[in-house]
Protein backbone atom coordinates (compact mmCIF):
# COMPACT_ATOMS: atom_id res chain seq x y z
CA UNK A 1 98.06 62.75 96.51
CA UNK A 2 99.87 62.58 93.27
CA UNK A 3 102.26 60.30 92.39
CA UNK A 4 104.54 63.33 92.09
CA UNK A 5 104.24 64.44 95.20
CA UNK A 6 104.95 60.89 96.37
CA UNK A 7 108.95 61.16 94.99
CA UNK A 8 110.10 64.69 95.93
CA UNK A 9 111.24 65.42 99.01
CA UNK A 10 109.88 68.60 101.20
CA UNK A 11 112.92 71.33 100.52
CA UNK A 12 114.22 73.04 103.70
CA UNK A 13 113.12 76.62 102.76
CA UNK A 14 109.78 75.18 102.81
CA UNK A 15 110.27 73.29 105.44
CA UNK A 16 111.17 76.08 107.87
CA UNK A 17 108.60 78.22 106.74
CA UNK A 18 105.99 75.50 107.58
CA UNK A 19 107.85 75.58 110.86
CA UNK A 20 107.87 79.44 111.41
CA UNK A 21 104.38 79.80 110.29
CA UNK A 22 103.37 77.65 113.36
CA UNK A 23 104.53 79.77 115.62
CA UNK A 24 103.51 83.17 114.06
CA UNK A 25 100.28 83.17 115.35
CA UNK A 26 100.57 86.57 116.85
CA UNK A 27 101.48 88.17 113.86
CA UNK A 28 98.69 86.59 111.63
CA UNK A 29 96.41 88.22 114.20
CA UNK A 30 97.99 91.31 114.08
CA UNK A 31 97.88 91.11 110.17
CA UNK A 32 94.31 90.67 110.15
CA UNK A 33 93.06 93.20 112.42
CA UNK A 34 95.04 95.48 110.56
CA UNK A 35 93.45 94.99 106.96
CA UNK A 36 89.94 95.24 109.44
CA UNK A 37 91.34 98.83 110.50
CA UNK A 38 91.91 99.06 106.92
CA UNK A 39 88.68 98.47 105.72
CA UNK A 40 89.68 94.95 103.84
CA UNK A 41 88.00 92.34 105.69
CA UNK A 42 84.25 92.31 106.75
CA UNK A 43 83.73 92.07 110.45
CA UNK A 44 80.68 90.12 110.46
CA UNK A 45 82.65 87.11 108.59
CA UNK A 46 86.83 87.84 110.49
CA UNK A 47 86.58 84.45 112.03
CA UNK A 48 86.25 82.92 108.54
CA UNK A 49 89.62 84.16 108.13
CA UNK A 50 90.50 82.01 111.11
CA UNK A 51 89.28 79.05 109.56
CA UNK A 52 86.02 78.97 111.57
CA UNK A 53 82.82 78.62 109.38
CA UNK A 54 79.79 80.37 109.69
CA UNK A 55 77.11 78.04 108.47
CA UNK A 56 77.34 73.99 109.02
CA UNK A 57 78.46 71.60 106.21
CA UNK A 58 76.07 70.21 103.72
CA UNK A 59 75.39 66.86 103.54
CA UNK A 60 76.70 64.44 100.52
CA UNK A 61 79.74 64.86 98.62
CA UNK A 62 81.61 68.86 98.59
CA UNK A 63 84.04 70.62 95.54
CA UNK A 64 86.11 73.62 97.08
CA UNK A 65 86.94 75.65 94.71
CA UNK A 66 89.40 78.52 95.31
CA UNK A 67 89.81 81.62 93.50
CA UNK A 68 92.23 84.71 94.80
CA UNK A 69 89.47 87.36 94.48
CA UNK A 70 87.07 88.72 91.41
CA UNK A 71 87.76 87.74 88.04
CA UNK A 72 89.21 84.23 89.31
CA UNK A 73 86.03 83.49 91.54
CA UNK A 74 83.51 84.69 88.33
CA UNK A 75 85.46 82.60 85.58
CA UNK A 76 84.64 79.29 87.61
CA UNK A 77 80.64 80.13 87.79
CA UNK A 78 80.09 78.57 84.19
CA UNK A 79 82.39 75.42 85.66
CA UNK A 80 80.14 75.50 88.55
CA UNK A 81 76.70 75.07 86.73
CA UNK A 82 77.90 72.62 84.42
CA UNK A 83 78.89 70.34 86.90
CA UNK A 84 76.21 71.01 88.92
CA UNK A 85 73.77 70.01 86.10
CA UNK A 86 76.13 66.99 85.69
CA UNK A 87 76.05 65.82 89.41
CA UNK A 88 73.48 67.30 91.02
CA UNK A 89 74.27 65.56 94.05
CA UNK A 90 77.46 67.88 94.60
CA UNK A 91 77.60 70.79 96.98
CA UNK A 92 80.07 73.42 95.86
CA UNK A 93 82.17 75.58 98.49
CA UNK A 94 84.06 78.65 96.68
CA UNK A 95 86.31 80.21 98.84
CA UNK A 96 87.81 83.95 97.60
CA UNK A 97 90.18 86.53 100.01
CA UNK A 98 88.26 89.90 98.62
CA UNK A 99 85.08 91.96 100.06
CA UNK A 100 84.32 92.17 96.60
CA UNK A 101 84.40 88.82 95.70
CA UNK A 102 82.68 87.88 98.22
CA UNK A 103 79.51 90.18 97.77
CA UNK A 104 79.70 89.23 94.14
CA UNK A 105 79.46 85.70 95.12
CA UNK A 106 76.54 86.23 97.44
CA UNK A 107 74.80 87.34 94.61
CA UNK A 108 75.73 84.97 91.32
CA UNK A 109 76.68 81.51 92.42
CA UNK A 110 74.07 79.07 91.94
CA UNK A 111 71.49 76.57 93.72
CA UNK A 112 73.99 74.05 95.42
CA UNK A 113 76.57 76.67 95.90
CA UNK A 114 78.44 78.73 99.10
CA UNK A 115 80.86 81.37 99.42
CA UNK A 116 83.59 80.89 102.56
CA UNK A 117 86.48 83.70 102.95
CA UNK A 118 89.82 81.68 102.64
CA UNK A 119 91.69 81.16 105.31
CA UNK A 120 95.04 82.69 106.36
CA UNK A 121 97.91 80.60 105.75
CA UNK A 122 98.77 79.67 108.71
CA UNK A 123 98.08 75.84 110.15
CA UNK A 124 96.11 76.31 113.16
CA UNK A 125 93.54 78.05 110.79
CA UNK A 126 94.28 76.06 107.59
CA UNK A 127 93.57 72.73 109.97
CA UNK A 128 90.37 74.09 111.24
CA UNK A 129 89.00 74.87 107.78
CA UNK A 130 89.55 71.44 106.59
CA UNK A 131 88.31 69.78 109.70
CA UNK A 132 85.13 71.59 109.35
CA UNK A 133 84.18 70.93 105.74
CA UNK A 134 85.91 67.80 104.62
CA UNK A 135 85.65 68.23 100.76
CA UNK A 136 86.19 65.28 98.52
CA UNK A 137 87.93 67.35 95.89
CA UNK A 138 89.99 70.51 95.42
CA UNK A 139 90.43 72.64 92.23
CA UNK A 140 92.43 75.93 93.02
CA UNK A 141 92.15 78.49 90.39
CA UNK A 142 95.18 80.00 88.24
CA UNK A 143 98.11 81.13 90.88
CA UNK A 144 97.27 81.10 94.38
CA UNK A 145 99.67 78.83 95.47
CA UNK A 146 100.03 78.95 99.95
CA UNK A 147 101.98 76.58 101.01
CA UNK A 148 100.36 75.21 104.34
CA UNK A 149 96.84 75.53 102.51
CA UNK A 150 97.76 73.03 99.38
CA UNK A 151 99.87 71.12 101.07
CA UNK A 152 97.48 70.38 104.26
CA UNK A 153 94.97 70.26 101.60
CA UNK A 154 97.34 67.62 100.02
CA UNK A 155 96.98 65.35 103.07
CA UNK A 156 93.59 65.14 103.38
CA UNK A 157 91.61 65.55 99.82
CA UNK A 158 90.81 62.69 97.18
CA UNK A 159 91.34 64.77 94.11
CA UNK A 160 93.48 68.26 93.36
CA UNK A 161 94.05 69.97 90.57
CA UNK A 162 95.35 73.58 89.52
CA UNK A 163 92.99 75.17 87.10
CA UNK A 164 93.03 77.86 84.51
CA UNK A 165 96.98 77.90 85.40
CA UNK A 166 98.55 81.28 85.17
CA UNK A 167 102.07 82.35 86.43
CA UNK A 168 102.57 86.33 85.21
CA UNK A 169 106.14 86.63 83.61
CA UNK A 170 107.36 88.39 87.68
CA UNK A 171 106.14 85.54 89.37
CA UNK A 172 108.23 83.25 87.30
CA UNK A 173 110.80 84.87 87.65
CA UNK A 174 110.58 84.75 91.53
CA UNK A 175 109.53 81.14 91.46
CA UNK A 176 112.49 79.64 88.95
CA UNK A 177 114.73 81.59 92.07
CA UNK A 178 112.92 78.84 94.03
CA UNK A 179 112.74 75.51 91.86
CA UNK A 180 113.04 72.94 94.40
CA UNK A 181 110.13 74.87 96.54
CA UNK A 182 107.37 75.92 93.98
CA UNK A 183 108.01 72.02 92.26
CA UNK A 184 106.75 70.22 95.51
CA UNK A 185 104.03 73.04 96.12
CA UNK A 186 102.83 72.22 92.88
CA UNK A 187 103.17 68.46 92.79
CA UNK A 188 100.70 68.38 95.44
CA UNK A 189 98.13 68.56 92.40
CA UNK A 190 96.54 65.55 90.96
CA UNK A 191 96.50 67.43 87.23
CA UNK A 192 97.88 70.70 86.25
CA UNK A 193 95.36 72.41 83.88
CA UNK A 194 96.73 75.93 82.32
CA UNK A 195 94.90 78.83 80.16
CA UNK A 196 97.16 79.27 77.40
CA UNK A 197 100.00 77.80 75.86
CA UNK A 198 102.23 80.50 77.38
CA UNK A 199 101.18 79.23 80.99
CA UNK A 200 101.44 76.02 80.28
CA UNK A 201 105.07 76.39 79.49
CA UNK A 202 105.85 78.35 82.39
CA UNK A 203 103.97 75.76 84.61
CA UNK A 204 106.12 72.95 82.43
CA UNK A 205 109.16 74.40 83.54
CA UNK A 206 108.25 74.91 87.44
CA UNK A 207 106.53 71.82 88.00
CA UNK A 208 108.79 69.40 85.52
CA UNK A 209 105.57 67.48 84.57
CA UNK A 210 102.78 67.73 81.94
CA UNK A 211 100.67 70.59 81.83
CA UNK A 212 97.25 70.34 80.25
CA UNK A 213 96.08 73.03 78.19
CA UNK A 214 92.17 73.42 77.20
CA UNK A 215 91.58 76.72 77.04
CA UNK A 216 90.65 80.12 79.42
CA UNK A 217 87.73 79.45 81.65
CA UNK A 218 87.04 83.20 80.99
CA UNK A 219 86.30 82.86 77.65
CA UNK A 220 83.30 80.58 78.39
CA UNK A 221 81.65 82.87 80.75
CA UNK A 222 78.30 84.58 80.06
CA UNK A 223 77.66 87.99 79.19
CA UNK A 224 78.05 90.41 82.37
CA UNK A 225 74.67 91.14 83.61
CA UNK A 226 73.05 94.70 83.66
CA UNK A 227 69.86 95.74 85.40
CA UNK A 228 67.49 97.01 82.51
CA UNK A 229 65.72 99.57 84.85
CA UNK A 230 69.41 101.26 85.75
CA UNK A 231 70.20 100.87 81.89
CA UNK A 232 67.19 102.87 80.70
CA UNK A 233 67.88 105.87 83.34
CA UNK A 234 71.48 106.07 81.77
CA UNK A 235 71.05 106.04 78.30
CA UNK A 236 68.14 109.05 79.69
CA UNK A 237 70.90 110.43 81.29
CA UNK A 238 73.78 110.49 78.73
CA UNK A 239 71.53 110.57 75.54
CA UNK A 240 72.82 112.88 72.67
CA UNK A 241 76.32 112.92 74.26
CA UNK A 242 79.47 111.24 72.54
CA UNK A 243 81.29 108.50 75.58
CA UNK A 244 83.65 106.24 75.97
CA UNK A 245 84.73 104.32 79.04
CA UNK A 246 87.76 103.19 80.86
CA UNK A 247 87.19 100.13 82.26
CA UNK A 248 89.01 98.32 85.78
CA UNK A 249 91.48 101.17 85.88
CA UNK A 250 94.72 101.40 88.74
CA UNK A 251 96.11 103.99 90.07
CA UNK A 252 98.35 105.13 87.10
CA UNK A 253 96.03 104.88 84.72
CA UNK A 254 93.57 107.56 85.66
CA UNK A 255 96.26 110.21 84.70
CA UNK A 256 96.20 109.33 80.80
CA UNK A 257 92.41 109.12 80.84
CA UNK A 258 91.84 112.44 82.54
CA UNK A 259 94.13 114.37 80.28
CA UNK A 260 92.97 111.75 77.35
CA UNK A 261 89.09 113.51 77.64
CA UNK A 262 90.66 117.25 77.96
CA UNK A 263 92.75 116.93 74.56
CA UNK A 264 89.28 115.33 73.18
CA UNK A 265 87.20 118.26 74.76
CA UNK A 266 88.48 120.78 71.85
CA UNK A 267 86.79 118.33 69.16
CA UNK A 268 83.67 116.97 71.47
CA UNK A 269 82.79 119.91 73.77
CA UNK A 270 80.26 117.51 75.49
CA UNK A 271 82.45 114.61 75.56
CA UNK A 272 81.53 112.04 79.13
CA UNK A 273 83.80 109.87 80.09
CA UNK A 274 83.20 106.90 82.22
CA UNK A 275 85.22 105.66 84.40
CA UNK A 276 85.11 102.23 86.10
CA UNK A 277 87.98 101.84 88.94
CA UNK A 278 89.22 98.26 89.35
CA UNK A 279 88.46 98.88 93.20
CA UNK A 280 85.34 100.51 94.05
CA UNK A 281 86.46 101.84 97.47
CA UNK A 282 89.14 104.13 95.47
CA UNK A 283 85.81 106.14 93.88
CA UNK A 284 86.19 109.23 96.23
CA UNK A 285 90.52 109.27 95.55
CA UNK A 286 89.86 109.14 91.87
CA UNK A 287 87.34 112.14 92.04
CA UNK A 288 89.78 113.96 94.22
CA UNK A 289 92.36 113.23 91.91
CA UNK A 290 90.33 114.42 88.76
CA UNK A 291 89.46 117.69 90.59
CA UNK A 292 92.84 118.55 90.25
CA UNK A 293 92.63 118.64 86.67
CA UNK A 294 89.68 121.15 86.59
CA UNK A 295 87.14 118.36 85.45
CA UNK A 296 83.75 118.14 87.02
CA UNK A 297 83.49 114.58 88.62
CA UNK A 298 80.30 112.50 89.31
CA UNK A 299 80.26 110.05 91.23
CA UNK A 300 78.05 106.98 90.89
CA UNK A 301 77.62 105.63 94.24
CA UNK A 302 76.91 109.10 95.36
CA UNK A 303 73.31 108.32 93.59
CA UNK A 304 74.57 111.93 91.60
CA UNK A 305 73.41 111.90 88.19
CA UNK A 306 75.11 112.69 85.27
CA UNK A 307 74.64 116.17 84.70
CA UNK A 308 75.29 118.43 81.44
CA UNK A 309 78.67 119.45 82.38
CA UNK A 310 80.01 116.36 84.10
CA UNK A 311 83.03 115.32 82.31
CA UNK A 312 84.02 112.05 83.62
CA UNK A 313 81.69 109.92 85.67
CA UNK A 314 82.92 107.72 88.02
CA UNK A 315 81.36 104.30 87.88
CA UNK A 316 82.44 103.15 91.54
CA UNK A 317 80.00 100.76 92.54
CA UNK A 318 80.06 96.98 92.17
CA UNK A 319 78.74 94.46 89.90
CA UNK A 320 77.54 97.00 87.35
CA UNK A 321 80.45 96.88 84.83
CA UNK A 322 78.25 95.02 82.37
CA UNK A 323 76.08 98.29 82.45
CA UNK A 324 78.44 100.38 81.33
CA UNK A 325 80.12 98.12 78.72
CA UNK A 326 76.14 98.26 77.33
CA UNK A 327 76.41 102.10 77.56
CA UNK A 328 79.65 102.47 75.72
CA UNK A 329 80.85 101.81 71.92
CA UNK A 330 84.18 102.31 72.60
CA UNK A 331 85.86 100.64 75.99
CA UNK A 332 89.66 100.74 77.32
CA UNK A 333 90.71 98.13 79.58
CA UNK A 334 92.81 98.99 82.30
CA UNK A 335 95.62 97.19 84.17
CA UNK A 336 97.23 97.42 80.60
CA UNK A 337 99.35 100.95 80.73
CA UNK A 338 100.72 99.53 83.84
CA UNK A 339 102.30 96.61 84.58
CA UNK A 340 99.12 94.49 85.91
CA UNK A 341 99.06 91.89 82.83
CA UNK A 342 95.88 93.30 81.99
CA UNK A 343 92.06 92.71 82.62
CA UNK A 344 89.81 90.39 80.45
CA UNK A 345 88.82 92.30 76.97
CA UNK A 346 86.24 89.54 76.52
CA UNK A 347 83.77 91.45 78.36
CA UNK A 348 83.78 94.62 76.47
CA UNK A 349 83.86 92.55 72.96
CA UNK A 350 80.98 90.30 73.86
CA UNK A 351 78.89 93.35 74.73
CA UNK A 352 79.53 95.21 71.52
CA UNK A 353 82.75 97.19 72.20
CA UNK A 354 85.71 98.47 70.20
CA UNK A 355 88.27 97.76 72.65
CA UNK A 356 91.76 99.71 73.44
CA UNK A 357 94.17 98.79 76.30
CA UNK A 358 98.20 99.22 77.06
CA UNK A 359 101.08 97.24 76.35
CA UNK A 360 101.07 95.17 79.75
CA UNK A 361 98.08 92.56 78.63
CA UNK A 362 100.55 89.17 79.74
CA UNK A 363 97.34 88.14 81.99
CA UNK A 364 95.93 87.39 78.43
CA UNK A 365 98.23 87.29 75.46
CA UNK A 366 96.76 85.34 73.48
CA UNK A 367 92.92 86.64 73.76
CA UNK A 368 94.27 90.55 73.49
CA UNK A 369 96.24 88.78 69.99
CA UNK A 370 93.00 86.79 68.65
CA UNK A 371 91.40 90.05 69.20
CA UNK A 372 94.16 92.31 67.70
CA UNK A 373 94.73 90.26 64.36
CA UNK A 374 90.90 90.93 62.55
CA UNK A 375 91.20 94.68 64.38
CA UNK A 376 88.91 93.70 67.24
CA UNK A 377 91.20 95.76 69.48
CA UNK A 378 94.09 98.61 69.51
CA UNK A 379 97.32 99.12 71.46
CA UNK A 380 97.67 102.68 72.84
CA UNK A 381 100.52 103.67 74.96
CA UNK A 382 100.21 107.08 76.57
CA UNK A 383 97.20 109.51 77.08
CA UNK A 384 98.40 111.50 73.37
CA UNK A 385 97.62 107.88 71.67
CA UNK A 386 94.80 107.01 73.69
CA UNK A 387 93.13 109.97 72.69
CA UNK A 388 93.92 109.89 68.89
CA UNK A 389 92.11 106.38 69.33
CA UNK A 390 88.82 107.60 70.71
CA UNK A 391 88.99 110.80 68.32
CA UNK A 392 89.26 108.34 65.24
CA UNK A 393 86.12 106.10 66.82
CA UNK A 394 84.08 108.74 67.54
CA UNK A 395 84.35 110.51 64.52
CA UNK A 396 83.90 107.70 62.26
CA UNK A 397 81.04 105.35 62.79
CA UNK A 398 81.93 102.74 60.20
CA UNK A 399 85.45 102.13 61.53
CA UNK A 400 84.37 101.78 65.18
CA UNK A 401 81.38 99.31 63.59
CA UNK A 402 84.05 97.42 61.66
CA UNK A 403 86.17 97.09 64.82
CA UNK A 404 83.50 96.24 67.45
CA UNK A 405 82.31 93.43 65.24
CA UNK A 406 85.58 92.24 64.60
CA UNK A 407 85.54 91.45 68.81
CA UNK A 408 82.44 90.23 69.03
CA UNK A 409 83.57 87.64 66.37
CA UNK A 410 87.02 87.24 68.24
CA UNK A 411 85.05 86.75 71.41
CA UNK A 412 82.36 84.19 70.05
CA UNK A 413 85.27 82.25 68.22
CA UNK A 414 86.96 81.96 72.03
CA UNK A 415 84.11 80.09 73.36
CA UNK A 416 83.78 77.41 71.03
């Protein structure tokens, strides 16, 4: 416990949501059968949700780390093989709330390493969880902050701490409504590490203590992997033809890039686009939705190849991102035109990208600015100035070379 947590006093809002959550067992359950209906929980694994494991504890000394779903539960892998080779005694238990996550988990965390579902936050099942695996130490990962889960965790762990600390501009604006109640939440944290300056002033202000500030864990992961066989069969499939890709897209989004590629059409008649949804599972709504614009959709996990008129591909499987960042010269990241904050542009740039993406990039300021200032990266804001973008890159190679070095230099200079 830290000594914070030691001087402030529980506020009543928290208190009496504690209180209700006991007895809102019912509706939990109801809650999570209806994501199951829903397709957003994997039956084979609901009790996890419950707080009831499905394999036994390791032996020896156990790290939980949490992480709310994808790009939180990847950024820690790096974290997790360095202290792995550091303490090789240590068992690691990474909990995520995502099917996604989850199966990415399965197949990237290393020896010593186990994927859980979190549970709900409610304290019959928060209580279980801990009873069952007892960890030593707790690092949660940038802004998942439930109440009965860190502060049960609180009561019971050696060590906490909040890393890679983000808080988006909404949330702290909900949060500073709530001073008294997000200051105990977060004083239940041994150390509060954050993953930019701007964080760590937000997380200043809600927690009234120091904030440490090393860096993004996301700029020290690896390269995203790509199978070499699928890679091949691609480049077979696309060769000759001028692409682009629009990466971790939301609905919103796939509006500008559809009527992005038809302006471009009239300058690239064989122009393929690629698109990568943020959620696979929307891959059949996004070729619906592109339909309606006359464009002739593929779709990946359809096994249907790219074909000579296929105009925008639709890259909805999982774990292959890193493929088509390969593929592609030119990438936009999504979650930018709307107001997401923004997905990581680190991924495009170490790969060799130019990389374009909106005005809503607050999930990483400062890496979308390191990589705008040498012209590693362009703001567009609607489909007319994406597509001006891609028309310049395409059409001139030594611009788009200039500007995909300029991110891989960006991106190497964020990892020292």
């Amino acid at each position: 416990m830290s000594e914070a947590a030691e001087t402030i006093s529980e506020p009543l809002g928290l208190m009496v949501y504690r209180a209700a959550s006991r007895v809102m067992g019912p509706v939990a359950e109801f809650a999570l059968r209806q994501r199951l209906r829903e397709g957003k929980e994997d039956p084979a694994r609901i009790n996890e949700r419950r707080g009831m494991p499905s394999r036994e504890r390791p032996e020896g000394p156990l790290v939980w780390i949490h992480g709310a779903s994808v790009g939180e539960s990847l950024s820690v892998l790096p974290l997790v093989s360095r202290l792995r080779k550091l303490r090789p005694d240590l068992n690691f238990l990474v909990t995520t709330g995502t099917t996604t996550s989850a199966r990415l988990m399965a197949e990237r965390l290393p020896e010593g390493a186990f994927h859980q579902y979190i549970p709900l936050d409610h304290p019959r099942y928060v209580s279980a969880f801990l009873d069952h695996w007892r960890p030593q130490a707790a690092l949660f990962v940038e802004s998942e902050f439930w109440p009965n889960l860190i502060l049960s965790a609180r009561e019971r762990v050696d060590f906490m701490a909040l890393v890679n600390g983000r808080v988006s501009p909404k949330s702290f604006e909900e949060w500073s409504r709530k001073p008294q109640t997000i200051r105990y939440v977060l004083s239940a944290f041994d150390v509060l590490f954050a993953q930019d300056r701007q964080n760590a002033e937000r997380l200043t202000s809600l927690s009234g203590r120091e904030v440490l500030c090393f860096g993004n864990l996301k700029n020290a992961a690896p390269a995203l992997p790509a199978a070499e066989a699928a890679m091949e069969e691609l480049r077979r499939q696309t060769q000759g033809r001028p692409l682009w890709l629009a990466a971790s897209t939301h609905p919103g989004e796939e509006e500008t890039v559809f009527k992005a590629h038809l302006a471009l059409k009239a300058a690239f008649p064989s122009l393929l686009t690629i698109l990568a949804p943020r959620h696979p599972e929307r891959g059949q709504e996004v070729r619906a939705f592109g339909e309606t614009f006359g464009l002739k959709m593929t779709l990946r996990s359809a096994k249907q190849p790219i074909e000579a008129d296929t105009d925008i591909y639709v890259a909805d499987t999982l774990g292959e991102l890193g493929l088509f960042y390969r593929l592609s010269d030119i990438s936009f990241v999504g979650g930018s035109l709307t107001p997401k904050g923004g997905h990581n542009p680190l991924e495009p740039a170490r790969l060799g990208g130019a990389i374009l993406h909106g005005p809503y990039t607050f999930n990483f300021v400062e890496t979308y600015g390191d990589m705008r200032a040498p012209g590693g990266a362009a703001l567009v804001r609607n489909d007319r100035e994406l597509a001006t973008a891609i028309r310049r890159l395409l059409s001139d190679e030594k611009t788009r070379l200039t500007m995909t070095g300029a991110a891989q230099r960006a991106a190497e200079a964020s990892a020292e």
